[in-house]
Structure formats: C-alpha cells, structure tokens
N, C-alpha and C. Protein backbone atom coordinates (compact mmCIF):
# COMPACT_ATOMS: atom_id res chain seq x y z
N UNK A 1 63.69 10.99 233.08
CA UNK A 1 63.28 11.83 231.98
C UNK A 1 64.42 12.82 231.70
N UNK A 2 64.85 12.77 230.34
CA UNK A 2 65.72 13.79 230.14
C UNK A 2 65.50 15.38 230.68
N UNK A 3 66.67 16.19 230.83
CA UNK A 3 66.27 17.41 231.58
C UNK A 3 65.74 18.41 230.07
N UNK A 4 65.75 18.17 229.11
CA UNK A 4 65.51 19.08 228.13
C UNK A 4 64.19 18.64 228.13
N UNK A 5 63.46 17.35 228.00
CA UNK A 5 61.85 16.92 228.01
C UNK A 5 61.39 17.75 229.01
N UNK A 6 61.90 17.62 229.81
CA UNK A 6 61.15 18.33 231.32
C UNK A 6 61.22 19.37 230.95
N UNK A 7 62.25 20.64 230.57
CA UNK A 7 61.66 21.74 230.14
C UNK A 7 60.68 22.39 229.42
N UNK A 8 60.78 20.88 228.49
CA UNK A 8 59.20 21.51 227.05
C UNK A 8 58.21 21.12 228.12
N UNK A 9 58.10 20.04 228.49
CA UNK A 9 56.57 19.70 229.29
C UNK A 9 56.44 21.06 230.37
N UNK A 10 57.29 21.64 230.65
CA UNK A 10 57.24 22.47 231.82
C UNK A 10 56.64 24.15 230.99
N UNK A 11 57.10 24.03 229.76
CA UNK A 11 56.78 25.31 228.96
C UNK A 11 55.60 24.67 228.62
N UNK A 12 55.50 23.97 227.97
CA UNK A 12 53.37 23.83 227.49
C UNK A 12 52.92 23.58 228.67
N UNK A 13 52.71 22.99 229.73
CA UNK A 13 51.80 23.11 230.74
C UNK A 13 51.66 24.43 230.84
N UNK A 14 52.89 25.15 231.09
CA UNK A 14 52.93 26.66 231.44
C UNK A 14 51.43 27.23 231.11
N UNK A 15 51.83 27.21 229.48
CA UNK A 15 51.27 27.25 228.53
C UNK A 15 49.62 27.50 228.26
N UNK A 16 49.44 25.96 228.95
CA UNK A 16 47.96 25.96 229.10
C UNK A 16 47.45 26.53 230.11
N UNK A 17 48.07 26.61 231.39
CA UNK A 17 47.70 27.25 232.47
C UNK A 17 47.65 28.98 232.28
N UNK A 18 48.42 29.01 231.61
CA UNK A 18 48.53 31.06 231.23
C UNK A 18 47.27 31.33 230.15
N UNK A 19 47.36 30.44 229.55
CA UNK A 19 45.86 30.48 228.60
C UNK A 19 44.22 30.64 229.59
N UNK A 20 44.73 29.75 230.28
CA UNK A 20 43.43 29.51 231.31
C UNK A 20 43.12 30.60 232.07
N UNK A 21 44.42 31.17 232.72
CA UNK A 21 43.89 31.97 233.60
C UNK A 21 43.10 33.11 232.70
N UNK A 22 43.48 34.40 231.74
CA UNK A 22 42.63 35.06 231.27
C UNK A 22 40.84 34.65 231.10
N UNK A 23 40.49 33.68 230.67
CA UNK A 23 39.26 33.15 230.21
C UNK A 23 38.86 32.70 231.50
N UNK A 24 39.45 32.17 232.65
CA UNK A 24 38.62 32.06 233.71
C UNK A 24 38.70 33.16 234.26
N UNK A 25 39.20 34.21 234.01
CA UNK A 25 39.32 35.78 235.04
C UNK A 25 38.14 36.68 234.29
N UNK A 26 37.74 36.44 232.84
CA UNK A 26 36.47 36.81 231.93
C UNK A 26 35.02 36.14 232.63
N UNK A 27 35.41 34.76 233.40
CA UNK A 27 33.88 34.14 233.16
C UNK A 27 33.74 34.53 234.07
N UNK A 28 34.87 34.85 235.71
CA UNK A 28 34.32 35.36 236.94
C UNK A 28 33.81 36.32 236.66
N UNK A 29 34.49 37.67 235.58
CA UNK A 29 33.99 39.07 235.91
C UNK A 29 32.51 38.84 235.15
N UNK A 30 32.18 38.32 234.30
CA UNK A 30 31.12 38.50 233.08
C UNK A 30 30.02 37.88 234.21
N UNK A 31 29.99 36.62 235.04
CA UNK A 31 29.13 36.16 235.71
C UNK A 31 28.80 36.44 237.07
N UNK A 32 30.12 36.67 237.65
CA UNK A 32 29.64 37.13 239.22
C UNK A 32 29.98 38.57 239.49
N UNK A 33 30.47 39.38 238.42
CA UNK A 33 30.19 41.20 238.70
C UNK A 33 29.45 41.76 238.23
N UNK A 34 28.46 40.75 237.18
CA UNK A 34 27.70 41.57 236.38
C UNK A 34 28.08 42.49 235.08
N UNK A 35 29.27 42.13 234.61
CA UNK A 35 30.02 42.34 233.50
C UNK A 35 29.38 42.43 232.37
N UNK A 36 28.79 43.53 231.54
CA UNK A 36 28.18 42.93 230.32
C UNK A 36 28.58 43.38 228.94
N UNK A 37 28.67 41.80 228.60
CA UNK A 37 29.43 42.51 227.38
C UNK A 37 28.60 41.79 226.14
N UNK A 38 28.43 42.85 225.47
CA UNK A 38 27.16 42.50 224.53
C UNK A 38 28.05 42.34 222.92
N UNK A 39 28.81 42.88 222.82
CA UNK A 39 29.49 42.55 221.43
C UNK A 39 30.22 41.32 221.35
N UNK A 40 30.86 41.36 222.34
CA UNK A 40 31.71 39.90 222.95
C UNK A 40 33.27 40.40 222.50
N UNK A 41 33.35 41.60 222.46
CA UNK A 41 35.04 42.06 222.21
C UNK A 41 35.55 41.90 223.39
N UNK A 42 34.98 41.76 224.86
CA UNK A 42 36.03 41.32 225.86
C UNK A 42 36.06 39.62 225.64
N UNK A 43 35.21 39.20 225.23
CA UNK A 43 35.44 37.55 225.53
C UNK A 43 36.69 37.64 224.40
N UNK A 44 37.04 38.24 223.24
CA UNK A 44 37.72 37.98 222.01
C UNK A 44 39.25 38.57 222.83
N UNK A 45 39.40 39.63 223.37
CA UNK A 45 40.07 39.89 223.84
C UNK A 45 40.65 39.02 225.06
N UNK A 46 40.00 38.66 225.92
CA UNK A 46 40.35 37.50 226.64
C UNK A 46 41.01 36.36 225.95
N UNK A 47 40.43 35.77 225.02
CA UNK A 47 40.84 34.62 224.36
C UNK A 47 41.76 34.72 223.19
N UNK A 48 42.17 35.81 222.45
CA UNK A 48 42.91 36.57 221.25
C UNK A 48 44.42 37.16 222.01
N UNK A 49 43.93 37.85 222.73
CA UNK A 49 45.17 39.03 223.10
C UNK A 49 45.64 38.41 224.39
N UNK A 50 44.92 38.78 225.78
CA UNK A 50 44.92 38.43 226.86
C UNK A 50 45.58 36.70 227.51
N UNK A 51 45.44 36.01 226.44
CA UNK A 51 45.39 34.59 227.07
C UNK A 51 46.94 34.27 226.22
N UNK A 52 47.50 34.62 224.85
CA UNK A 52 48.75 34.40 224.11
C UNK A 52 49.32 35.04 224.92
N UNK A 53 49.36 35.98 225.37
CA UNK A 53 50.20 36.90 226.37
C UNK A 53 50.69 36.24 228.15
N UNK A 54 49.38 36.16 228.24
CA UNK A 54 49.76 35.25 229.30
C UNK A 54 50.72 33.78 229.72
N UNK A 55 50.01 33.35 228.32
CA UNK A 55 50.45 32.16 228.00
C UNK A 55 52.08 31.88 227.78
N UNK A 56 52.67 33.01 227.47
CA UNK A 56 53.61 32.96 226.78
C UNK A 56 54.60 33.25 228.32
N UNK A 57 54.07 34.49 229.13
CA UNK A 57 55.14 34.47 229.89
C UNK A 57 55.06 33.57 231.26
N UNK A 58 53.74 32.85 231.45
CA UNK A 58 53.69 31.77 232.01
C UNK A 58 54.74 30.49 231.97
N UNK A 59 54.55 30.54 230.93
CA UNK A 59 55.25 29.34 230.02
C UNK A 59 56.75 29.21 230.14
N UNK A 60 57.01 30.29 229.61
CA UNK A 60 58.51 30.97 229.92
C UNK A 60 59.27 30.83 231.83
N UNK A 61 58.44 31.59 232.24
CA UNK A 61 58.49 31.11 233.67
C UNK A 61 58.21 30.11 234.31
N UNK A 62 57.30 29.07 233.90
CA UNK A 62 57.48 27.17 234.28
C UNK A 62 58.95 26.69 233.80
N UNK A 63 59.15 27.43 232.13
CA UNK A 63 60.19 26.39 232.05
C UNK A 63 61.55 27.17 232.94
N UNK A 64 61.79 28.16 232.84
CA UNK A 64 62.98 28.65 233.55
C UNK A 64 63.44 27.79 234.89
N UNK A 65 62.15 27.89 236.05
CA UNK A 65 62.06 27.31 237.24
C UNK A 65 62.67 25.89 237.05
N UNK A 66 62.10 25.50 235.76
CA UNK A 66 62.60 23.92 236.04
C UNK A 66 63.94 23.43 235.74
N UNK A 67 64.14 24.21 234.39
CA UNK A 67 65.82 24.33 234.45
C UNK A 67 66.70 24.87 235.23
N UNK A 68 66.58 25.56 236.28
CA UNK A 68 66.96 26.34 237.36
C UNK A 68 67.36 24.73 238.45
N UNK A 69 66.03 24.33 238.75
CA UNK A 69 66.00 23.30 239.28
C UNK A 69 66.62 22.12 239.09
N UNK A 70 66.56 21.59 237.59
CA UNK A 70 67.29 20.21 237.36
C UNK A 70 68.87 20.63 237.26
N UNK A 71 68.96 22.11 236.64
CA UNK A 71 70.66 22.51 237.08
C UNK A 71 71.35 22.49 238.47
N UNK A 72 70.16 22.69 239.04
CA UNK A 72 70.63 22.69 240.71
C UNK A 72 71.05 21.31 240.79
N UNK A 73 69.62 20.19 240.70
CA UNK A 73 70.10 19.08 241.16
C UNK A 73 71.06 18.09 240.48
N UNK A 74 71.07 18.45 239.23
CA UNK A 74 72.41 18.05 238.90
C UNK A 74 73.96 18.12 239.37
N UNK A 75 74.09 19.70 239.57
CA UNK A 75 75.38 19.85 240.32
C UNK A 75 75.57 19.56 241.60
N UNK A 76 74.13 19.29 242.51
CA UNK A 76 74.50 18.81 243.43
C UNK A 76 74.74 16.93 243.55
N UNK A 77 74.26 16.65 242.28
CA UNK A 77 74.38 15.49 241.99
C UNK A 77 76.01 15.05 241.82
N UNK A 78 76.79 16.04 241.07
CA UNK A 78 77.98 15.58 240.62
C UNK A 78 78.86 16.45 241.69
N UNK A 79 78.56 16.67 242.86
CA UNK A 79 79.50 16.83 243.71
C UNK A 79 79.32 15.55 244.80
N UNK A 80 78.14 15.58 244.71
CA UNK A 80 77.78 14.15 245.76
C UNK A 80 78.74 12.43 244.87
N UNK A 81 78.90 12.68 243.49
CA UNK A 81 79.45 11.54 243.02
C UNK A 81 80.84 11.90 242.97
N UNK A 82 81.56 13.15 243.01
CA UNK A 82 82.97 13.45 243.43
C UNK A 82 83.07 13.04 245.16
N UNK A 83 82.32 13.61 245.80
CA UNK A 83 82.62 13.08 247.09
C UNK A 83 83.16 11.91 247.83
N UNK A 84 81.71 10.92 246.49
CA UNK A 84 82.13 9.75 246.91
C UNK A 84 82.71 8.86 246.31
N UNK A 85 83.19 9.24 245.16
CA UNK A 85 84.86 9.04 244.56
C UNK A 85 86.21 9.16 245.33
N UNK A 86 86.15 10.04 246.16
CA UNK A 86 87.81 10.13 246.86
C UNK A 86 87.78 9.65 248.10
C-alpha cells in the first residue's frame, strides 16, 4: 500500500475514533452517573462541538504516527538495500 494511502486511512480512522470517543463519554455520564439532561444541549454538544474537535486532533495524531513510522521504515529500508549493495 502506498505510504500516502496509509496516511489518509490512518487520518479517517483517526477520525472516527475521535468522533466516538465524545458520544461514548456522554452515554457513560448520562446513564451510569445519573446525568440529566433534559434539553439535550449536552448530547448536541457532544455530537456538534465535542466530537469535530476531537475528531480532528485524533486524526491528526493517527496520521502523524504513521508517517513517522513508514518514514522510519523506509530509511531503514534503504540503508539495509545500500548495505547490501557493497
């Protein structure tokens, strides 16, 4: 897989996972603390504000890691094929 594919797949997974966490951190507090929210401006907030935010620097941080990574193993790739060139 090209190393630039792997970065987008690595930013939208991010993605979805940074989305997720806010809205599952809403259903724990709303259901098992007794959270009540009667207008539903925290659920909107969870899912509006809370979850793009997340999402975004989630995302950002999957893909970094992975380009970090395939840069690594690349250069260790092209010293291992200089090596065994000479």
């Amino acid at each position: 897989m090209p190393r630039a594919l792997r970065i987008v797949v690595a930013f939208v997974l991010g993605l979805i996972a940074g989305e997720a966490v806010p809205i599952v951190g809403y259903i724990i507090a709303t259901t098992y603390f007794g959270v009540f929210d009667r207008d539903g401006g925290g659920a909107m907030g969870a899912i509006f504000i809370m979850g793009p935010a997340c999402a975004l620097v989630v995302g950002t941080v999957a893909a970094i890691i992975v380009a970090r990574r395939s840069a690594k193993a690349r250069s260790e790739a092209q010293i291992a094929d200089a090596d065994s060139a000479a």
